[in-house]
C-alpha atoms as a PDB file:
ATOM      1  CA  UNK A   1      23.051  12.113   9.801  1.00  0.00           C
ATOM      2  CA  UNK A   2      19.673  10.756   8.548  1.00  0.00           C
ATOM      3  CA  UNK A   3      18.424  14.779   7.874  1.00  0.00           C
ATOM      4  CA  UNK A   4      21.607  14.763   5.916  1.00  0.00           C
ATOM      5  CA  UNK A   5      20.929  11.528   3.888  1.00  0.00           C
ATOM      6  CA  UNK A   6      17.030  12.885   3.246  1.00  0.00           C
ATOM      7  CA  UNK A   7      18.444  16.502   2.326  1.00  0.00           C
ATOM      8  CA  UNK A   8      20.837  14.885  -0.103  1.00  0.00           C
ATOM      9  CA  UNK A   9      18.082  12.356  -1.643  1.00  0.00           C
ATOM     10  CA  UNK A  10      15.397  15.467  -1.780  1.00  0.00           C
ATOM     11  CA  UNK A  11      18.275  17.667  -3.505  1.00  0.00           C
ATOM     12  CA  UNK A  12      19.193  15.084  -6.220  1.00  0.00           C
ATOM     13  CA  UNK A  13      15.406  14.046  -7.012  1.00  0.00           C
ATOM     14  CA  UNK A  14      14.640  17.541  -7.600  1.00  0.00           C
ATOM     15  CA  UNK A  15      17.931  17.739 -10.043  1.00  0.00           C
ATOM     16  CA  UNK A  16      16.534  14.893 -11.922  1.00  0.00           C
ATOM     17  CA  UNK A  17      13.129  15.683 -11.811  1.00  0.00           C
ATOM     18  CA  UNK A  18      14.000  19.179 -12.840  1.00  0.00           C
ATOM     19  CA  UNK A  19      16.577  17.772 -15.489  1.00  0.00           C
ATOM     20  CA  UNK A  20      13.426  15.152 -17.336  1.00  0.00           C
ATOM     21  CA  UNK A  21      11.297  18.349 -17.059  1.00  0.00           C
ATOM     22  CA  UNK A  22      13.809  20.383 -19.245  1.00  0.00           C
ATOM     23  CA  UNK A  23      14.016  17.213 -21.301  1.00  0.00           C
ATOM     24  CA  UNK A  24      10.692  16.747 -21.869  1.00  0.00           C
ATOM     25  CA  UNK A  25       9.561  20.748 -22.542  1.00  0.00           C
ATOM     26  CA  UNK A  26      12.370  20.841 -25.106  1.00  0.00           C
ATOM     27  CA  UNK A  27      13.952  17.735 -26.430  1.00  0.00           C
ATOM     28  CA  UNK A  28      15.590  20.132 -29.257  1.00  0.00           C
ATOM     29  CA  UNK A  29      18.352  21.332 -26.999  1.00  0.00           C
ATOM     30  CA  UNK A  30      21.879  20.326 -27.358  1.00  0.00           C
ATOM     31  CA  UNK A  31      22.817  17.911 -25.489  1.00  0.00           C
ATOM     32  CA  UNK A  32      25.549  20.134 -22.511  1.00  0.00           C
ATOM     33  CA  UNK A  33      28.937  19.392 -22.005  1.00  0.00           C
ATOM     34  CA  UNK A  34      29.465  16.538 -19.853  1.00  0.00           C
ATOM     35  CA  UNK A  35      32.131  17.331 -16.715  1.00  0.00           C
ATOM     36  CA  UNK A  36      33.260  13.938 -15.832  1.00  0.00           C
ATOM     37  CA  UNK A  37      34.789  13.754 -12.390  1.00  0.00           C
ATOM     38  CA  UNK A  38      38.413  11.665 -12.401  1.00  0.00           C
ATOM     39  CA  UNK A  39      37.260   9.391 -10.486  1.00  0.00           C
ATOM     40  CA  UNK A  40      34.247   8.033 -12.169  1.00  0.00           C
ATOM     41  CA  UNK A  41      34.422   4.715 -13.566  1.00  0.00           C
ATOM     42  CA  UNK A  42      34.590   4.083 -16.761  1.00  0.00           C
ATOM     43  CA  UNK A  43      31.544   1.642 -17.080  1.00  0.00           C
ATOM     44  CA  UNK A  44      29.037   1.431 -14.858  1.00  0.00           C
ATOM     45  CA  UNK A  45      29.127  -1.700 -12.114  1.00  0.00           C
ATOM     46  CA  UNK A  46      25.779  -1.282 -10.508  1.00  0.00           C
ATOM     47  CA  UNK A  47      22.402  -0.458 -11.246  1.00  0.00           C
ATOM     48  CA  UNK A  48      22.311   3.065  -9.725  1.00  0.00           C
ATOM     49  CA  UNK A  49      25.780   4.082 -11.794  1.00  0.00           C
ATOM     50  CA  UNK A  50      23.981   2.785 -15.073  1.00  0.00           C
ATOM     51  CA  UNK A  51      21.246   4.639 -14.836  1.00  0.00           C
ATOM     52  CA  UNK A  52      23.290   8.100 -14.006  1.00  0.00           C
ATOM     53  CA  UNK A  53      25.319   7.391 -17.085  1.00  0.00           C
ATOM     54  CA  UNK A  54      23.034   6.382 -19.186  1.00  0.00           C
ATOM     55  CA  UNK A  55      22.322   8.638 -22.325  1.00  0.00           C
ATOM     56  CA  UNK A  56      18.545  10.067 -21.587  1.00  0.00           C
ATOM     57  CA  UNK A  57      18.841  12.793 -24.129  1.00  0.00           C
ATOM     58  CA  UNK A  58      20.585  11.085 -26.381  1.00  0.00           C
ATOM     59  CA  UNK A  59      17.835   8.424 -26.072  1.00  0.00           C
ATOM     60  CA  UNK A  60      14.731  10.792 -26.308  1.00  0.00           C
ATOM     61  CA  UNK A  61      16.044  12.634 -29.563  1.00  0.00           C
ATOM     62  CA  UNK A  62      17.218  10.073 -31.654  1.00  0.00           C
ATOM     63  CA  UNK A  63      15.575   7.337 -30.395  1.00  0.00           C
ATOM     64  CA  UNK A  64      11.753   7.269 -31.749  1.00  0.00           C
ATOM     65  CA  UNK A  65      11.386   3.711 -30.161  1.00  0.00           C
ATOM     66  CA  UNK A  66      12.946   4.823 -26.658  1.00  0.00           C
ATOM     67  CA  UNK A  67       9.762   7.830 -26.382  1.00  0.00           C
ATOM     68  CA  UNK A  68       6.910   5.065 -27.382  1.00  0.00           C
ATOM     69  CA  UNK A  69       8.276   2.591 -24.836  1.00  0.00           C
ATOM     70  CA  UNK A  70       8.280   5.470 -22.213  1.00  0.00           C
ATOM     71  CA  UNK A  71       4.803   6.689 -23.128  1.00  0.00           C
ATOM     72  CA  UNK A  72       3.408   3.076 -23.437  1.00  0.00           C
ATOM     73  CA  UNK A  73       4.522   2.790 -19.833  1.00  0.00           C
ATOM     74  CA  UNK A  74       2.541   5.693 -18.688  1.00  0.00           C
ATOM     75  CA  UNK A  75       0.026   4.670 -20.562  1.00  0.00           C
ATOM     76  CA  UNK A  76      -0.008   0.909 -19.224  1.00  0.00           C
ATOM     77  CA  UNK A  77       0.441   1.978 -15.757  1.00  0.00           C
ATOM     78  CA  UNK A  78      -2.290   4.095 -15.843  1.00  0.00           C
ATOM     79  CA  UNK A  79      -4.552   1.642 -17.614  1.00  0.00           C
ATOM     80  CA  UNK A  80      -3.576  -1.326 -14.981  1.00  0.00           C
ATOM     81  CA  UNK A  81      -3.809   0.939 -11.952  1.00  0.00           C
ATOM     82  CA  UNK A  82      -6.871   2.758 -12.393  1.00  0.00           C
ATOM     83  CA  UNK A  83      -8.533   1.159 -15.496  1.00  0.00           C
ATOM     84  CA  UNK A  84      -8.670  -2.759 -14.483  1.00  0.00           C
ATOM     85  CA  UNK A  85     -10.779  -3.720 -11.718  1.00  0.00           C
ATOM     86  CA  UNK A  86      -8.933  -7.047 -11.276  1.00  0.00           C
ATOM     87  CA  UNK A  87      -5.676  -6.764  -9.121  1.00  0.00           C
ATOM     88  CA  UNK A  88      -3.939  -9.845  -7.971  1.00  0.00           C
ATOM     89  CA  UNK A  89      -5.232  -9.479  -4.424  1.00  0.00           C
ATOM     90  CA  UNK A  90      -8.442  -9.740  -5.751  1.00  0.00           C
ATOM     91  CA  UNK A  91      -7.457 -13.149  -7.625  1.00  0.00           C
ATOM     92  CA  UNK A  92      -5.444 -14.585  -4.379  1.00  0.00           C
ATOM     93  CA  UNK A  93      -8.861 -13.562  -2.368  1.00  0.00           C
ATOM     94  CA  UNK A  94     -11.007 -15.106  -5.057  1.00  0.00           C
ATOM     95  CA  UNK A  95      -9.091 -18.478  -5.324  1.00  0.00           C
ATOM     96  CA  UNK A  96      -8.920 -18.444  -1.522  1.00  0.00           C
ATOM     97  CA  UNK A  97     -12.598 -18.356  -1.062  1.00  0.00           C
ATOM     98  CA  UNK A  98     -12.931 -21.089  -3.277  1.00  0.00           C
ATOM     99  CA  UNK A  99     -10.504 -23.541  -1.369  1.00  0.00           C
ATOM    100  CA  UNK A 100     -12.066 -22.260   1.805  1.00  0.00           C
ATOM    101  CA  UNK A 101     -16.153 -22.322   0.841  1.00  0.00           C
ATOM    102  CA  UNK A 102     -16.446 -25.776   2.190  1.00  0.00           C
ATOM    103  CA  UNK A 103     -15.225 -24.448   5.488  1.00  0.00           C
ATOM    104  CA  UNK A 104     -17.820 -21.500   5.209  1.00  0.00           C
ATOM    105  CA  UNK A 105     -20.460 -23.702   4.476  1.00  0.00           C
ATOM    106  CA  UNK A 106     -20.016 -25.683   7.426  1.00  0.00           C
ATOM    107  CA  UNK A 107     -19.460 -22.417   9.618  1.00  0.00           C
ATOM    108  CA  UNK A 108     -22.951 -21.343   7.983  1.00  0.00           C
ATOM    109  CA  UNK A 109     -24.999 -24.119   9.203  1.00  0.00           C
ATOM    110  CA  UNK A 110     -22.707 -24.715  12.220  1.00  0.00           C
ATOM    111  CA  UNK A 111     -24.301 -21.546  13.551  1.00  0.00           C
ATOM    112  CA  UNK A 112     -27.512 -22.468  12.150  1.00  0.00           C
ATOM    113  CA  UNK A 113     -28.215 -25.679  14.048  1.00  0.00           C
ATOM    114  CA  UNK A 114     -26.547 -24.001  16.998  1.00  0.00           C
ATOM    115  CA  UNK A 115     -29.268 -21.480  17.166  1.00  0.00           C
ATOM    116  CA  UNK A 116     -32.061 -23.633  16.301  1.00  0.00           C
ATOM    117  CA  UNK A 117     -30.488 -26.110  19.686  1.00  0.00           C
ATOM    118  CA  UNK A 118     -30.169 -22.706  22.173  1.00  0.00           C
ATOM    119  CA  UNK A 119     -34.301 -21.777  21.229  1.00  0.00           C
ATOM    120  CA  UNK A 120     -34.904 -25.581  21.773  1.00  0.00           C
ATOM    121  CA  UNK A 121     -32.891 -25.251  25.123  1.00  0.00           C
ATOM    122  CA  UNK A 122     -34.134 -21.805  26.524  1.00  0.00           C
ATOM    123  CA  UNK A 123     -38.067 -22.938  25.349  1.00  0.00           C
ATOM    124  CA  UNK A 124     -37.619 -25.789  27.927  1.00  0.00           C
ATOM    125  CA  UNK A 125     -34.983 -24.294  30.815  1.00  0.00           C
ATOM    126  CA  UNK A 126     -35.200 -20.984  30.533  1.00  0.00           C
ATOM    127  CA  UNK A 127     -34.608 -19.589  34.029  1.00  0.00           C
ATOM    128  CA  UNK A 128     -34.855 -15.951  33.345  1.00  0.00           C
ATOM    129  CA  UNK A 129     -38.885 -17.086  32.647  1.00  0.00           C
ATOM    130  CA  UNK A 130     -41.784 -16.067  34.890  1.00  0.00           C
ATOM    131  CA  UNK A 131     -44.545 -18.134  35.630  1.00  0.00           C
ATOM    132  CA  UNK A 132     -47.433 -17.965  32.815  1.00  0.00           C
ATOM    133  CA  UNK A 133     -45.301 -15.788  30.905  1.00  0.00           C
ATOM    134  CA  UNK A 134     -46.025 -15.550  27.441  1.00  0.00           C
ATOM    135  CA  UNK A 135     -43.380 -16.806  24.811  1.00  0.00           C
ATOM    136  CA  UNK A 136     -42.149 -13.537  22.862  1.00  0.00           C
ATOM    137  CA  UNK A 137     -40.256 -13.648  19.694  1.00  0.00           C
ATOM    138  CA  UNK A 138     -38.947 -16.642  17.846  1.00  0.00           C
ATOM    139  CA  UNK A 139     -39.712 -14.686  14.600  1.00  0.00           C
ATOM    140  CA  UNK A 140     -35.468 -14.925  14.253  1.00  0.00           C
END
């Protein structure tokens, strides 16, 4: 059932695809005969039907406005996807940082004084240290 579903998806996105390609290589062509089937509605009640019925070749030859909207939108896309460095996770992570910086400041010396208390600590009760051994490091 679901190789059936895929096979039937795959088949009709390569009919489209196939169909814009024609469209696009030769918008001159007339327009072919449409075979309506008897039992297709007359208008279309949801998105899907609208977009079957809708006029594309119709649109793309007589329609000058129709073409620059759908080369604008390549053109946009392209622009906002690969052009513009800001996306909006970039703004949410920015804004975040900025309600969160007081809580990463305090982390920040949180672990400070926490290290300079465990050198205090292991100078004085450090029972890993041998007698008259020397102190090494503390360069940290």
């Amino acid at each position: 059932m679901v190789v059936s579903k895929v096979f039937g998806a795959v088949k009709w996105t390569t009919e489209t695809a196939k169909g814009a390609i024609q469209v696009l290589a030769s918008p001159n062509n007339p327009v072919p005969a449409t075979d309506l089937h008897p039992r297709m509605p007359a208008r279309p009640w949801t998105v899907p039907e609208y977009i079957r019925m809708w006029s594309w070749r119709h649109c793309w030859k007589y329609i000058p406005v129709f073409r620059f909207y759908v080369f604008s939108g390549f053109i946009l896309y392209g622009v906002f996807n690969f052009l513009l460095p800001i996306k909006p996770r970039h703004m949410i992570m920015y804004s975040k940082s900025k309600e969160d910086g007081a809580h990463h400041e305090y982390e920040k010396w949180h672990g400070f004084h926490q290290k300079m208390a465990d050198k205090e600590y292991f100078k004085k009760y450090n029972p890993l240290k041998k007698e008259g051994e020397i102190e090494v490091g503390g360069g940290h």
